[in-house]
Protein backbone atom coordinates (compact mmCIF):
# COMPACT_ATOMS: atom_id res chain seq x y z
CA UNK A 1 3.36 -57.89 14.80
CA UNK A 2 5.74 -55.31 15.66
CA UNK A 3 4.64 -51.99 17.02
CA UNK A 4 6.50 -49.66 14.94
CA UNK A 5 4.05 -46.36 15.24
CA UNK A 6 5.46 -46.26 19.05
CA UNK A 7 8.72 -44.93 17.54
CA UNK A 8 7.09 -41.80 16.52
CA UNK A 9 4.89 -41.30 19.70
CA UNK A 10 7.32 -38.49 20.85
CA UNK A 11 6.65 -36.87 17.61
CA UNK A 12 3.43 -35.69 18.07
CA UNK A 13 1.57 -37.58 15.85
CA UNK A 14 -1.95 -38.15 15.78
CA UNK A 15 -3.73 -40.98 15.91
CA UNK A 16 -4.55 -41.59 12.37
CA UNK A 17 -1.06 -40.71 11.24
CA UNK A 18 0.55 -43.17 13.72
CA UNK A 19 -1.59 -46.04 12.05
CA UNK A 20 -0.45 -44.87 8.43
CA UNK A 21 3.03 -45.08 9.84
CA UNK A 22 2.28 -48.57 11.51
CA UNK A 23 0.73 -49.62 7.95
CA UNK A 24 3.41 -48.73 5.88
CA UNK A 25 6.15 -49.28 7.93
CA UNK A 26 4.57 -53.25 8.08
CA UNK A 27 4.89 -53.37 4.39
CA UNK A 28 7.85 -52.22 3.98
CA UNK A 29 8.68 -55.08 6.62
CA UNK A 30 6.87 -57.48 4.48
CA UNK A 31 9.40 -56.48 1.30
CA UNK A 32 12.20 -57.16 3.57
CA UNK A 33 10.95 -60.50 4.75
CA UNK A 34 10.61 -61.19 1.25
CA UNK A 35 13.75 -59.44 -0.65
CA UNK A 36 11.07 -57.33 -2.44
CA UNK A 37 12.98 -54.47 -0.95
CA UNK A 38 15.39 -52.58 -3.89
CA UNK A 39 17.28 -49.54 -1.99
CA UNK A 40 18.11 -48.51 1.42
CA UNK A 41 14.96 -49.13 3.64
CA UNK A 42 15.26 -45.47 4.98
CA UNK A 43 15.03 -44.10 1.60
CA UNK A 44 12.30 -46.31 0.42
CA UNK A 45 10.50 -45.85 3.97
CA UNK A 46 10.43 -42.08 3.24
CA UNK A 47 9.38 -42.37 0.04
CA UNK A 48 5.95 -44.33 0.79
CA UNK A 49 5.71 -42.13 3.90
CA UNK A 50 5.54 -39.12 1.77
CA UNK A 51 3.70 -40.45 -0.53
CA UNK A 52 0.63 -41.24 1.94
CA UNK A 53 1.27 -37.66 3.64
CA UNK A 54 3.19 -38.15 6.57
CA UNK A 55 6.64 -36.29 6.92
CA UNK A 56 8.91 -37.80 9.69
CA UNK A 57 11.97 -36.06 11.10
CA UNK A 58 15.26 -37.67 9.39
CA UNK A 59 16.52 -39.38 12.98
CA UNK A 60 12.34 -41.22 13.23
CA UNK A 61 13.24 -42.74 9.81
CA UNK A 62 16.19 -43.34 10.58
CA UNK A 63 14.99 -45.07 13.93
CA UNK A 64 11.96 -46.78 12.08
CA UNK A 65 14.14 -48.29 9.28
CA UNK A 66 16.63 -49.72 11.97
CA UNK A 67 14.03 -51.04 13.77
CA UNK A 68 12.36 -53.19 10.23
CA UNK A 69 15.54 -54.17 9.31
CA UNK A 70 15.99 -55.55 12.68
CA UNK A 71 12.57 -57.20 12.88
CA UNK A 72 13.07 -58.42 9.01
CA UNK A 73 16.29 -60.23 9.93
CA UNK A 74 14.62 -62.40 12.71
């Protein structure tokens, strides 16, 4: 299992927010494994970030989706 939430560990973010970033950031890796995924994984990363509560800066996105596109590819 990939540790995604250390991407955003020089964001500030708290403990609880780092494992709804970890959570979400592994499905989103599971709908890439799977061609689930419809969209740019950036956008659709956002998207379910938001929609849990946590707002990332553009470039941790950014970073994150590189990094489960990367991971999904493997």
């Amino acid at each position: 299992m990939a540790d995604f939430a250390g991407d955003i560990a020089d964001d500030g973010a708290e403990d609880q927010t780092e494992e709804t970033v970890e959570r979400v950031a592994e499905d989103v890796l599971q709908d890439v494994e799977h061609g689930r995924l419809d969209g740019d994984t950036a956008q659709v990363l956002e998207e379910r970030l938001e929609a849990e509560g946590v707002e990332l800066r553009e470039e941790a996105i950014e970073s994150l989706a590189d990094d489960i596109e990367q991971e999904g590819s493997r």
